[in-house]
PDB file of N, CA and C in Angstrom:
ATOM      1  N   UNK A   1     -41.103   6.076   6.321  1.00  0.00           N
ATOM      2  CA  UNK A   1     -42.457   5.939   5.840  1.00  0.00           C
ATOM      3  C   UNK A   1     -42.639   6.857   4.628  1.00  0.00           C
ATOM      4  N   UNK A   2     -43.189   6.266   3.827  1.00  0.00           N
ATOM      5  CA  UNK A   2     -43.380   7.386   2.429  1.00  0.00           C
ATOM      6  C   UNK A   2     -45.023   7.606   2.298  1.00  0.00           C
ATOM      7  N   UNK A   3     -45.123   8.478   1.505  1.00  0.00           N
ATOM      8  CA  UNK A   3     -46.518   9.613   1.734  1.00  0.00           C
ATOM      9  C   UNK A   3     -47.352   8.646   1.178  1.00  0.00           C
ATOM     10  N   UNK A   4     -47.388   7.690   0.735  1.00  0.00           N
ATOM     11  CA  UNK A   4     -48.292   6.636   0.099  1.00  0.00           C
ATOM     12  C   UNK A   4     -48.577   5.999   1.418  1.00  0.00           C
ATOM     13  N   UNK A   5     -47.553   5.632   1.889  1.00  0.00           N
ATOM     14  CA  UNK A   5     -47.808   4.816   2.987  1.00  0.00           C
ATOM     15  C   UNK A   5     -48.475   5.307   4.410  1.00  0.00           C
ATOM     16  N   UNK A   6     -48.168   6.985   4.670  1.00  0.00           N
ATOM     17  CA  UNK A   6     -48.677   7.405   5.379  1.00  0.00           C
ATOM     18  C   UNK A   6     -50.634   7.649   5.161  1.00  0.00           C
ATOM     19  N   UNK A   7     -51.398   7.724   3.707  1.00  0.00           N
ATOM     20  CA  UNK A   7     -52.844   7.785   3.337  1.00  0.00           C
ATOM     21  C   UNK A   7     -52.826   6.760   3.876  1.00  0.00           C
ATOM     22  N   UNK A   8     -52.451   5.642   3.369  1.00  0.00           N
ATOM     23  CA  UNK A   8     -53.194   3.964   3.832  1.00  0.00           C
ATOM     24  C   UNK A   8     -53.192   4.035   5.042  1.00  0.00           C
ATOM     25  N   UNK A   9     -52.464   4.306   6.025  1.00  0.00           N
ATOM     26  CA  UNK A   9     -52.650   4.549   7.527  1.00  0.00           C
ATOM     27  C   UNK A   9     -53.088   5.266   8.026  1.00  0.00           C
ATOM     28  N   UNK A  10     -53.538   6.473   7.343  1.00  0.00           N
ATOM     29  CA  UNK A  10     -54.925   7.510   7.826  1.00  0.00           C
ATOM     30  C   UNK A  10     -56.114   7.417   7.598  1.00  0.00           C
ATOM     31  N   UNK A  11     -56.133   6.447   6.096  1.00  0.00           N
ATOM     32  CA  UNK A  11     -57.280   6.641   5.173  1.00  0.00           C
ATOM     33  C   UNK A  11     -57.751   7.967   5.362  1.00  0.00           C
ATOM     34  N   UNK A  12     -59.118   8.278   4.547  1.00  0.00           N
ATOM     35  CA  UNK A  12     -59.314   9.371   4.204  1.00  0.00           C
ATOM     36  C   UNK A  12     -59.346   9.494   3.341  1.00  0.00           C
ATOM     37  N   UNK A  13     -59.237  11.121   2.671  1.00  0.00           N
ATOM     38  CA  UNK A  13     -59.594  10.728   0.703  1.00  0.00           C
ATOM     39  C   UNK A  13     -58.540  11.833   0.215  1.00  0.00           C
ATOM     40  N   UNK A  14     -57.543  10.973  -0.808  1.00  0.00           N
ATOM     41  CA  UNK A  14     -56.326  11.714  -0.838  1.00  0.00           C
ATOM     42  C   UNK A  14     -57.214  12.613  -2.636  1.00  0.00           C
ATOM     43  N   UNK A  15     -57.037  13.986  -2.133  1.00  0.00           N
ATOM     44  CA  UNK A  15     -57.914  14.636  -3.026  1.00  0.00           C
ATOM     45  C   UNK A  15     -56.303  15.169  -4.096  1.00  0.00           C
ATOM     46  N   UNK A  16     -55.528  14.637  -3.479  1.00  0.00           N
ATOM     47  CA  UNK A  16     -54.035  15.246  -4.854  1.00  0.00           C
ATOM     48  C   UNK A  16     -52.936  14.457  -4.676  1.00  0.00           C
ATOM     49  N   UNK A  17     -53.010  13.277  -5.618  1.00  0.00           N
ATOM     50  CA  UNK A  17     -52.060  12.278  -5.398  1.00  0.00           C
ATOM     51  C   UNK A  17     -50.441  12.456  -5.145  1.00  0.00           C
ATOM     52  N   UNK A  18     -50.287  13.881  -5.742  1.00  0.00           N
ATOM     53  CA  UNK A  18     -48.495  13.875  -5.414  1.00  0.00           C
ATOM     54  C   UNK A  18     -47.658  12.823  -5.784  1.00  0.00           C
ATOM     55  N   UNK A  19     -46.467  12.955  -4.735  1.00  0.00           N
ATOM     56  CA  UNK A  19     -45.398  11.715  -5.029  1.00  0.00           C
ATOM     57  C   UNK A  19     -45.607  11.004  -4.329  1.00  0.00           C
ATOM     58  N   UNK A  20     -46.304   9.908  -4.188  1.00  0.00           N
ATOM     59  CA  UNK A  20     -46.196   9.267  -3.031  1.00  0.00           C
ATOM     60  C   UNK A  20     -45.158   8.524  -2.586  1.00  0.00           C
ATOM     61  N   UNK A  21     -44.136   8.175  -3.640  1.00  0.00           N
ATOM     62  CA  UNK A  21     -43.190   7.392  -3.054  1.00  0.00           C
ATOM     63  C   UNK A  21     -41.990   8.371  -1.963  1.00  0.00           C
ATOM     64  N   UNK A  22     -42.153  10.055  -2.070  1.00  0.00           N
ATOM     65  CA  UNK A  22     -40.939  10.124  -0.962  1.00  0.00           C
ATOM     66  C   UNK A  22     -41.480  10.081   0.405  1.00  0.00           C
ATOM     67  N   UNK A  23     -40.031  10.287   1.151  1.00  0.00           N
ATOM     68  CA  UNK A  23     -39.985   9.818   2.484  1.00  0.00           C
ATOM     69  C   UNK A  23     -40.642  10.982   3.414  1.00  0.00           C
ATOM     70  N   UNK A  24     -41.176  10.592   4.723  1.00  0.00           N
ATOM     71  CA  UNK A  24     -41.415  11.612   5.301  1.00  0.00           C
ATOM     72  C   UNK A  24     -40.718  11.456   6.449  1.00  0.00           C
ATOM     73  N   UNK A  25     -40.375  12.363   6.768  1.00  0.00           N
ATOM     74  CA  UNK A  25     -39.014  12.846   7.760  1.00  0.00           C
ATOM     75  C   UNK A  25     -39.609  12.751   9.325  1.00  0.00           C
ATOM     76  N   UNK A  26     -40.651  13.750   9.163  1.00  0.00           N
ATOM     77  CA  UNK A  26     -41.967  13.614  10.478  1.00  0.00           C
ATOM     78  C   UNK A  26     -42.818  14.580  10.599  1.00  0.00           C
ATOM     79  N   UNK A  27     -43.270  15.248  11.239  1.00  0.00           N
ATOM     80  CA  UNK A  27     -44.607  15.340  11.268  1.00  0.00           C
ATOM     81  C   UNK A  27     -44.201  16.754  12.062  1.00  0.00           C
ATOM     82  N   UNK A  28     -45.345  18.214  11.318  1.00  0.00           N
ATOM     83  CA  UNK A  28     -45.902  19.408  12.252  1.00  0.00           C
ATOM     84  C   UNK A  28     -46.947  19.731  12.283  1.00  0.00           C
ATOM     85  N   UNK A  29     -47.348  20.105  13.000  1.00  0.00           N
ATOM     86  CA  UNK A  29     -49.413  20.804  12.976  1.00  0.00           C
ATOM     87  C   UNK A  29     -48.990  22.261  13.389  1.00  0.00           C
ATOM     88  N   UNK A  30     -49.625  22.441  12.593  1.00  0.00           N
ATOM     89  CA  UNK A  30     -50.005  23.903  13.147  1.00  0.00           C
ATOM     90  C   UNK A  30     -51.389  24.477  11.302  1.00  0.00           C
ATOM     91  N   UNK A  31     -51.736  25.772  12.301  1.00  0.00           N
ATOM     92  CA  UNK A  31     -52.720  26.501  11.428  1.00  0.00           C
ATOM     93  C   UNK A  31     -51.939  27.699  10.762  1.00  0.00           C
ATOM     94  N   UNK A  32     -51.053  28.366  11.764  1.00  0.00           N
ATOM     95  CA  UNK A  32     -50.736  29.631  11.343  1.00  0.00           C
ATOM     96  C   UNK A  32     -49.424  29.519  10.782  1.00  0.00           C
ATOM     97  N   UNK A  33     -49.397  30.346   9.293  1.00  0.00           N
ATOM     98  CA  UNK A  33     -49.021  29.580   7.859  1.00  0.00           C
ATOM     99  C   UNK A  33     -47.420  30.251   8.448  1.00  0.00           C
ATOM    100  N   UNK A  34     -47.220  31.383   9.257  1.00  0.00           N
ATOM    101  CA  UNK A  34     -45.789  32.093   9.431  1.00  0.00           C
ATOM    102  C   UNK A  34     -44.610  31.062  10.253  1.00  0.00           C
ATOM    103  N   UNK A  35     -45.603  30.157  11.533  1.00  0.00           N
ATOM    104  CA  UNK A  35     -44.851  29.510  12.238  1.00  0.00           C
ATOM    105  C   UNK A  35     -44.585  28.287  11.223  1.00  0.00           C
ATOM    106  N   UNK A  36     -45.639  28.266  10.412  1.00  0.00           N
ATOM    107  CA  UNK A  36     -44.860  26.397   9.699  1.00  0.00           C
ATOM    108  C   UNK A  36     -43.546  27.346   8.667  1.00  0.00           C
ATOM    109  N   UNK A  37     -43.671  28.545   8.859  1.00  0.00           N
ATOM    110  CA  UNK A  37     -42.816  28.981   7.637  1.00  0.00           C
ATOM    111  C   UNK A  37     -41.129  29.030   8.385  1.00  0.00           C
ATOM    112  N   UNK A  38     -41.850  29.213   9.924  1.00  0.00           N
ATOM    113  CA  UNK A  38     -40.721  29.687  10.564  1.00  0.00           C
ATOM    114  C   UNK A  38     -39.825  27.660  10.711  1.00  0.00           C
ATOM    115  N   UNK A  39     -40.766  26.945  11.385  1.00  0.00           N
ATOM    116  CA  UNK A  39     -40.267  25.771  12.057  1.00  0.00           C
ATOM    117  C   UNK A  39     -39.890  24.557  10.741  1.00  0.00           C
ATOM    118  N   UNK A  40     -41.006  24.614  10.308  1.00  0.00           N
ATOM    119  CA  UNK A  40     -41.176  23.404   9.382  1.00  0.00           C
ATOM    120  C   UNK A  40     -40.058  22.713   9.044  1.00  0.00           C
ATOM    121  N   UNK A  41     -39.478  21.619   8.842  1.00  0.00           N
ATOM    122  CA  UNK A  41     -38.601  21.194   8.090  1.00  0.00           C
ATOM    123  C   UNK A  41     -38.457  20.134   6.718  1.00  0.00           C
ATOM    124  N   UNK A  42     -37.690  20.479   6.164  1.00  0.00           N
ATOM    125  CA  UNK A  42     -38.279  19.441   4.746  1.00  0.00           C
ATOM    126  C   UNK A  42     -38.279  17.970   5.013  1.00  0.00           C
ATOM    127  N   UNK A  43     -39.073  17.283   4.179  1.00  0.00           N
ATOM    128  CA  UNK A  43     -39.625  16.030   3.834  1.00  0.00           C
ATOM    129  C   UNK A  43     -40.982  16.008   5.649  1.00  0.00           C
ATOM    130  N   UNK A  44     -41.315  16.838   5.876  1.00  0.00           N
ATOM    131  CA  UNK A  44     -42.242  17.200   6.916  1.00  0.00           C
ATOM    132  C   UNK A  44     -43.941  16.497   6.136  1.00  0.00           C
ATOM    133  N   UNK A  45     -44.447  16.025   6.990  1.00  0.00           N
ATOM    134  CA  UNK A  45     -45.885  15.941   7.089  1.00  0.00           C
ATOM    135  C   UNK A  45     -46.264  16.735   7.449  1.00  0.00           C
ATOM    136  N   UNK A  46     -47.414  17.626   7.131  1.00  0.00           N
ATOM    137  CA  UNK A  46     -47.661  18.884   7.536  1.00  0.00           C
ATOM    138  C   UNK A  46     -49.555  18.571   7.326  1.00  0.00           C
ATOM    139  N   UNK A  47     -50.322  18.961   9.326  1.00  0.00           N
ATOM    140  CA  UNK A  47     -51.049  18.530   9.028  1.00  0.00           C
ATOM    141  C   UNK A  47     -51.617  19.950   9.902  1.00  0.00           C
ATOM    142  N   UNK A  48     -52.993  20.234   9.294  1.00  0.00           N
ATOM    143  CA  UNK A  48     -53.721  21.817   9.122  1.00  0.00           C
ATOM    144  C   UNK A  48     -55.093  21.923   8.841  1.00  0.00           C
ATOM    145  N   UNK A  49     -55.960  22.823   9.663  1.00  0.00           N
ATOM    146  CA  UNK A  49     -57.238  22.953   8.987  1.00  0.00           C
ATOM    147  C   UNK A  49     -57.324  23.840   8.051  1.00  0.00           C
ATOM    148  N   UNK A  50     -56.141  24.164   7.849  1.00  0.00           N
ATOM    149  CA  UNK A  50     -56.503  25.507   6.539  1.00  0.00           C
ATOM    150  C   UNK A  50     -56.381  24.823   5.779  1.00  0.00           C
ATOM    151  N   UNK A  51     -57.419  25.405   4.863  1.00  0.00           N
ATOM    152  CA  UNK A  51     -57.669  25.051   3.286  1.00  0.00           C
ATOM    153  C   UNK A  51     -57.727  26.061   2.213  1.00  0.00           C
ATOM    154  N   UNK A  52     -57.084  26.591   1.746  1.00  0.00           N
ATOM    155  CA  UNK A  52     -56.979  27.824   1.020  1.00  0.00           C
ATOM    156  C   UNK A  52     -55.250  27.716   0.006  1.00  0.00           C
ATOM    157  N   UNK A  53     -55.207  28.388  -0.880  1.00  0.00           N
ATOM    158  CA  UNK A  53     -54.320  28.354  -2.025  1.00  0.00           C
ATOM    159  C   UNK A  53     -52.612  28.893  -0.788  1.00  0.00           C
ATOM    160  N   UNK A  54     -52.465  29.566  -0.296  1.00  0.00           N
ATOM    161  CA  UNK A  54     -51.574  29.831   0.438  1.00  0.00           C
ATOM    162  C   UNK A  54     -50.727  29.061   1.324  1.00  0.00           C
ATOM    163  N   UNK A  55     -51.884  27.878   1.566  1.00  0.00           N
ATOM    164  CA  UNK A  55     -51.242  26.510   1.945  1.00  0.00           C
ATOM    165  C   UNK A  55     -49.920  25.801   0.698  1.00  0.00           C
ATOM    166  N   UNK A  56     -50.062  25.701  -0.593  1.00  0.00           N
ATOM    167  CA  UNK A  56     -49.638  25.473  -1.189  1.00  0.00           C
ATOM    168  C   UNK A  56     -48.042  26.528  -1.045  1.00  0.00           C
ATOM    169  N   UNK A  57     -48.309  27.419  -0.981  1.00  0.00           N
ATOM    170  CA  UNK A  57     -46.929  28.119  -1.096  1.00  0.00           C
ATOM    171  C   UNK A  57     -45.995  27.908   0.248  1.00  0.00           C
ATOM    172  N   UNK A  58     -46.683  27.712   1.311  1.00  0.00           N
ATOM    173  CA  UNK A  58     -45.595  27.116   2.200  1.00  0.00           C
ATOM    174  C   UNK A  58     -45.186  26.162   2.219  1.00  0.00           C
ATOM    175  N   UNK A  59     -46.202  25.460   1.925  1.00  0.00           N
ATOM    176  CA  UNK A  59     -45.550  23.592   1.216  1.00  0.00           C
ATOM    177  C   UNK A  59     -44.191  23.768   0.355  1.00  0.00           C
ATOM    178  N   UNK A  60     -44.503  24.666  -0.531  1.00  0.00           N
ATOM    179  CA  UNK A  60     -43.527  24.577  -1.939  1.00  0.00           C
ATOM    180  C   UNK A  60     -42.310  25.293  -0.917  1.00  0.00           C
ATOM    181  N   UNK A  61     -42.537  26.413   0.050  1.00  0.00           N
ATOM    182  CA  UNK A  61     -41.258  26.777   0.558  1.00  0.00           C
ATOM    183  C   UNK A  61     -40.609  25.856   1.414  1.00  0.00           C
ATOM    184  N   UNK A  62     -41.453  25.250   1.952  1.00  0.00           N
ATOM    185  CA  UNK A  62     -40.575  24.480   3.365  1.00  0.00           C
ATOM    186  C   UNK A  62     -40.395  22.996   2.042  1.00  0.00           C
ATOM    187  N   UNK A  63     -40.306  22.700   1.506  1.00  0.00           N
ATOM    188  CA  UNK A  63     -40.682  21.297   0.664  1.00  0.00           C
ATOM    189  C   UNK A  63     -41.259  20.359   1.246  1.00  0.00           C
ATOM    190  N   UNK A  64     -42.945  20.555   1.587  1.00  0.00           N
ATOM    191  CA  UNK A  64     -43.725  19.998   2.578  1.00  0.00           C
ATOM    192  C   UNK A  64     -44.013  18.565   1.379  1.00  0.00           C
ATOM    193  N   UNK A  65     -43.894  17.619   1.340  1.00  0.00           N
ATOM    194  CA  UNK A  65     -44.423  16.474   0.435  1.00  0.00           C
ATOM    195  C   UNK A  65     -46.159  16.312   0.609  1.00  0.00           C
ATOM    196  N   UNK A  66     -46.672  16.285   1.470  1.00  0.00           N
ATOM    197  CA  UNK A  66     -47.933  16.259   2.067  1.00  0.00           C
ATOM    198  C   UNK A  66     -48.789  17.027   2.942  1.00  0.00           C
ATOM    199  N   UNK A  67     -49.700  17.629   2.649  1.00  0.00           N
ATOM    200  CA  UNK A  67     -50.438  18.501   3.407  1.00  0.00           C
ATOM    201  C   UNK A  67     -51.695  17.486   3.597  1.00  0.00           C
ATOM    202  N   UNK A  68     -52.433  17.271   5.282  1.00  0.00           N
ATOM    203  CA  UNK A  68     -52.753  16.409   5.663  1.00  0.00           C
ATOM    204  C   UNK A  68     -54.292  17.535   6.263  1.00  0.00           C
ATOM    205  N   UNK A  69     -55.328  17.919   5.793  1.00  0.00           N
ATOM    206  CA  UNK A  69     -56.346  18.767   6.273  1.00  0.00           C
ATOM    207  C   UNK A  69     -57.234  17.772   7.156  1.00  0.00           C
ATOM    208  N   UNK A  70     -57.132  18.644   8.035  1.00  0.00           N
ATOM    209  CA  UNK A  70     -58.018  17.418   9.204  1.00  0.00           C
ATOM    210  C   UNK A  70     -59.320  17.863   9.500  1.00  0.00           C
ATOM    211  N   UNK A  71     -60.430  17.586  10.199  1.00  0.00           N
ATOM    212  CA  UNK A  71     -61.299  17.774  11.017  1.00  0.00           C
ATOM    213  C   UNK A  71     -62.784  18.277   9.738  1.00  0.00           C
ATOM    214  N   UNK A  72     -62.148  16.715   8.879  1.00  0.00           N
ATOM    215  CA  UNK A  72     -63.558  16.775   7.265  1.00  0.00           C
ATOM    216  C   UNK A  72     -63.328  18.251   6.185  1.00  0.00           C
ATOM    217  N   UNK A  73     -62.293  18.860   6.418  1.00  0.00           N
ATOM    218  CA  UNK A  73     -62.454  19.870   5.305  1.00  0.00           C
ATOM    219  C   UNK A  73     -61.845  19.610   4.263  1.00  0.00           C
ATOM    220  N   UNK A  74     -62.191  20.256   3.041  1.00  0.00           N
ATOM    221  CA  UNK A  74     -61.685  19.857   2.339  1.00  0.00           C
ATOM    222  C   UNK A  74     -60.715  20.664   1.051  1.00  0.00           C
ATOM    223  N   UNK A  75     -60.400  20.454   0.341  1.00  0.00           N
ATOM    224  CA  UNK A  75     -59.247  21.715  -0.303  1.00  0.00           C
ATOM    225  C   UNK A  75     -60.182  22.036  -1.811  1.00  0.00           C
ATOM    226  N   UNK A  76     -59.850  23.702  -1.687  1.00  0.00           N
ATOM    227  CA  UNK A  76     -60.794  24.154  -2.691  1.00  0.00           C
ATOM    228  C   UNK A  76     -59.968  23.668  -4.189  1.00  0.00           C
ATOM    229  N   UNK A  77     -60.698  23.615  -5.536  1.00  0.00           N
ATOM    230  CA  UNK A  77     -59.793  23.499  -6.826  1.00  0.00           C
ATOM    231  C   UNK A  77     -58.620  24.069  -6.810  1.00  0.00           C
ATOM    232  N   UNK A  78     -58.525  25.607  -6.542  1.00  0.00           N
ATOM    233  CA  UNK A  78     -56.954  26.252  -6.999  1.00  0.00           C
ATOM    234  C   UNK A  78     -55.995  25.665  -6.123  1.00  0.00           C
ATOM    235  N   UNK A  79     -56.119  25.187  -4.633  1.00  0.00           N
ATOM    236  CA  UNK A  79     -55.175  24.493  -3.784  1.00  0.00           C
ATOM    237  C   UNK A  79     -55.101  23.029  -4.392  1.00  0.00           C
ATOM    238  N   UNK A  80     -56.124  22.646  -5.090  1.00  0.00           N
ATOM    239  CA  UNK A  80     -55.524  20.909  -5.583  1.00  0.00           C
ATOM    240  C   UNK A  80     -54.790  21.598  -6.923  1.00  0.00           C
ATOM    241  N   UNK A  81     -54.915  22.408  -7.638  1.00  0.00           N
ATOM    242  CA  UNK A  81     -54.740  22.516  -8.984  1.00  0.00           C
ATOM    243  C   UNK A  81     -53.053  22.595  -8.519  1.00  0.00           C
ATOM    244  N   UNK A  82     -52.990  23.916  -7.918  1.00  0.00           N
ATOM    245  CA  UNK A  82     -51.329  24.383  -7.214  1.00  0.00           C
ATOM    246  C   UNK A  82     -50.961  22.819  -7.215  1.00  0.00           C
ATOM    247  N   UNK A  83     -51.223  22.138  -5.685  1.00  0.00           N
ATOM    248  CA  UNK A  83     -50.349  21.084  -5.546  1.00  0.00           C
ATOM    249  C   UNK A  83     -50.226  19.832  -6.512  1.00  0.00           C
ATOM    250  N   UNK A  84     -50.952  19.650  -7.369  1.00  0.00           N
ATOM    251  CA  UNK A  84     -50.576  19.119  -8.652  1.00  0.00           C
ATOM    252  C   UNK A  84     -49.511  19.228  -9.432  1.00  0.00           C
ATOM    253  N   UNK A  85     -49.507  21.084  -9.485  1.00  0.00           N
ATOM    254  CA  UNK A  85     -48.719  20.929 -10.410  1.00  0.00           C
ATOM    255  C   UNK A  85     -47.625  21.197  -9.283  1.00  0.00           C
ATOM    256  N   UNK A  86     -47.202  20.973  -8.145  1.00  0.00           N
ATOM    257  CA  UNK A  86     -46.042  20.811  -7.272  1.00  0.00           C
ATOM    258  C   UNK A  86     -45.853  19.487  -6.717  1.00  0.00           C
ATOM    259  N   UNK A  87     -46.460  18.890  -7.560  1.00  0.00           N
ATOM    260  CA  UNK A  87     -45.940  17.342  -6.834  1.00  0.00           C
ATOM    261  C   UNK A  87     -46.468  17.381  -5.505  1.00  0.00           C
ATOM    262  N   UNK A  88     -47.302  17.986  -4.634  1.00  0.00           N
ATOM    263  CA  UNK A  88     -47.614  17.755  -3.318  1.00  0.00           C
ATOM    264  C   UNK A  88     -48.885  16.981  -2.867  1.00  0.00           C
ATOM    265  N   UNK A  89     -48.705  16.119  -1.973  1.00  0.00           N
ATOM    266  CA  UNK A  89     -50.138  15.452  -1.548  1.00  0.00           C
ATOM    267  C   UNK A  89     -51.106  15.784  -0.546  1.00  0.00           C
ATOM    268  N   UNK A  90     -52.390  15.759  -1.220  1.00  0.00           N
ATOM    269  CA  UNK A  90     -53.556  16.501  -0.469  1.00  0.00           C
ATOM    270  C   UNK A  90     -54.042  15.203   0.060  1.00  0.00           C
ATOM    271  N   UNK A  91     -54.276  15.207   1.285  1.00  0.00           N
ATOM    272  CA  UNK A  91     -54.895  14.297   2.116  1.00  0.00           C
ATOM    273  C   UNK A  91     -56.039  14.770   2.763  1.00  0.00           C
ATOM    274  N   UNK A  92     -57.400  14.864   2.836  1.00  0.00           N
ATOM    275  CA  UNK A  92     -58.618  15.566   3.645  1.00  0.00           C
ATOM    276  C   UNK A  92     -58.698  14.103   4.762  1.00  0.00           C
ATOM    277  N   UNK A  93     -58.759  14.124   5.934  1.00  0.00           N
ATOM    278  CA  UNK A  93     -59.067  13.137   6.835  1.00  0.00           C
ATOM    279  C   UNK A  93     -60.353  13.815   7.679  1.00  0.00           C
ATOM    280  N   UNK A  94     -61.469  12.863   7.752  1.00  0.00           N
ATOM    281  CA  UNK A  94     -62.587  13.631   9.437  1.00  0.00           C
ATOM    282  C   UNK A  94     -62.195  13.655  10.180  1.00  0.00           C
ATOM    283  N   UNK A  95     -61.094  13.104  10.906  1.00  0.00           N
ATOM    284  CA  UNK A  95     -60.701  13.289  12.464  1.00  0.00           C
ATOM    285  C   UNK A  95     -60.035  15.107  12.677  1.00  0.00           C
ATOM    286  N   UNK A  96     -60.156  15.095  14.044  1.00  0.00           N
ATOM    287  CA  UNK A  96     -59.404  16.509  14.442  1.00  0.00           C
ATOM    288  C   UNK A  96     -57.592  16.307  14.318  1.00  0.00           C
ATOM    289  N   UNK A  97     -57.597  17.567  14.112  1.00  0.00           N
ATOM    290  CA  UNK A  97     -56.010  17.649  14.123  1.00  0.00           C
ATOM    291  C   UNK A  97     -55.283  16.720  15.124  1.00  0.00           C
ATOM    292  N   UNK A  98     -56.073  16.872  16.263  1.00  0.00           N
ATOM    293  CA  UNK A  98     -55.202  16.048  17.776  1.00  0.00           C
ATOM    294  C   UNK A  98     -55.338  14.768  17.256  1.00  0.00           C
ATOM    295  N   UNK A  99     -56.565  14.157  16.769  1.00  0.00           N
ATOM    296  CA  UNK A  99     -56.448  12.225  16.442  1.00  0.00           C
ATOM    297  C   UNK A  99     -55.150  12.249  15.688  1.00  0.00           C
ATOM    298  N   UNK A 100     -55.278  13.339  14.568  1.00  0.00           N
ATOM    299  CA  UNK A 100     -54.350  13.056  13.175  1.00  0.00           C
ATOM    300  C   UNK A 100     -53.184  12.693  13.784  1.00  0.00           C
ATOM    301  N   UNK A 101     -52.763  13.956  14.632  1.00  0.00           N
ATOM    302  CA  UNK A 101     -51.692  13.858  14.897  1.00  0.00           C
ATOM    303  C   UNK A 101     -50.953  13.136  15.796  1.00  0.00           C
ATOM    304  N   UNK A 102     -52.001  12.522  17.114  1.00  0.00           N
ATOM    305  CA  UNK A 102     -51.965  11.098  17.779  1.00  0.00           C
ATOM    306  C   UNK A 102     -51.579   9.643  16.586  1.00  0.00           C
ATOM    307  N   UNK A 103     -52.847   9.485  15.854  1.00  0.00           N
ATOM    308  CA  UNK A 103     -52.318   8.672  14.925  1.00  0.00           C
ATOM    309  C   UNK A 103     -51.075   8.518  14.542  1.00  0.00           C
ATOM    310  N   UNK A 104     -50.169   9.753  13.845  1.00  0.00           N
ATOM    311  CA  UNK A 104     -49.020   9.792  13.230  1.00  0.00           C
ATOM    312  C   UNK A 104     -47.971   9.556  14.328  1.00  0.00           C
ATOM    313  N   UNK A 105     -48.304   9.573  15.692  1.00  0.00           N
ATOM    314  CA  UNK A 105     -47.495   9.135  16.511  1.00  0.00           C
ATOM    315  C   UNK A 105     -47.167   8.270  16.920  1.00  0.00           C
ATOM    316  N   UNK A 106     -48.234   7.177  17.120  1.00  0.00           N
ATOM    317  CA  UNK A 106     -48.257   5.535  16.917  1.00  0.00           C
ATOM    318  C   UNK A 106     -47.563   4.882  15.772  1.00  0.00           C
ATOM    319  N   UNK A 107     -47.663   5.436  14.908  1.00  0.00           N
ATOM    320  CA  UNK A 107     -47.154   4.985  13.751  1.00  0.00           C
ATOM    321  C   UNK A 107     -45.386   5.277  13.675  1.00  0.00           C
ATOM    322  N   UNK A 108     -44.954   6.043  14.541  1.00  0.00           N
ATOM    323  CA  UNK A 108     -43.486   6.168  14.618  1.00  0.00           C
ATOM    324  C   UNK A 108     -43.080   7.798  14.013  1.00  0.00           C
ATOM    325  N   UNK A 109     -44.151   8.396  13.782  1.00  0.00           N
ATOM    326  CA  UNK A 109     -43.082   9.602  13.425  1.00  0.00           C
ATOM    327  C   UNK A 109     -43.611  10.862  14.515  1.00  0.00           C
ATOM    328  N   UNK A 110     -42.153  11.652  14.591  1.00  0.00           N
ATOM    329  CA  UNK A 110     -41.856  12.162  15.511  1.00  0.00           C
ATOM    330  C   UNK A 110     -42.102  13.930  14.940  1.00  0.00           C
ATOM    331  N   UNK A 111     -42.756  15.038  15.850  1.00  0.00           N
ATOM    332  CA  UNK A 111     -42.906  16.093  15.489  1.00  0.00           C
ATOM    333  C   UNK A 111     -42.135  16.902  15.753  1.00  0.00           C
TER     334      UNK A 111
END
């Protein structure tokens, strides 16, 4: 599934278009930025209520393609500006982390 394909199946409002054509590998949630630093793995969906510029730097470390903010929040300018210029996709969805991440499970990818 590629990160284009994963918005159309969340909808929601992709606030930082990224690449959408790469692949996503599968899927982690979490909030606390040390464990996605610790677990994460690349081409990861990575879905979070944090919204803050620091999000961006674990993306860029783990090579997160998509950061997926759940439960209506939304990402301030310097976190869209960052993932712009990192190729990464901002996705804001209203559902809670648990739908998001239910959703992404139906859909076939594995956390």
């Amino acid at each position: 599934m590629t990160v284009s394909e994963l918005c159309s199946a969340l909808g929601g409002e992709v606030q930082c278009a990224g690449a959408g054509e790469r692949e996503i590998t599968e899927a982690i949630a979490g909030d606390l930025l040390s464990f996605i630093m610790g677990v994460a793995r690349e081409g990861a969906a990575w879905v979070t209520i944090q919204a803050h510029l620091n999000v961006a730097a674990v993306a860029v470390l783990k090579d997160l393609p998509i950061i997926i903010i759940a439960a209506g929040r939304k990402a301030p300018d310097d976190l869209l500006e960052r993932c712009n210029t990192e190729n990464i996709t901002v996705l804001s969805v209203p559902e809670s982390l648990y739908e998001v991440c239910a959703k992404m499970h139906a859909l076939g990818l594995k956390g």
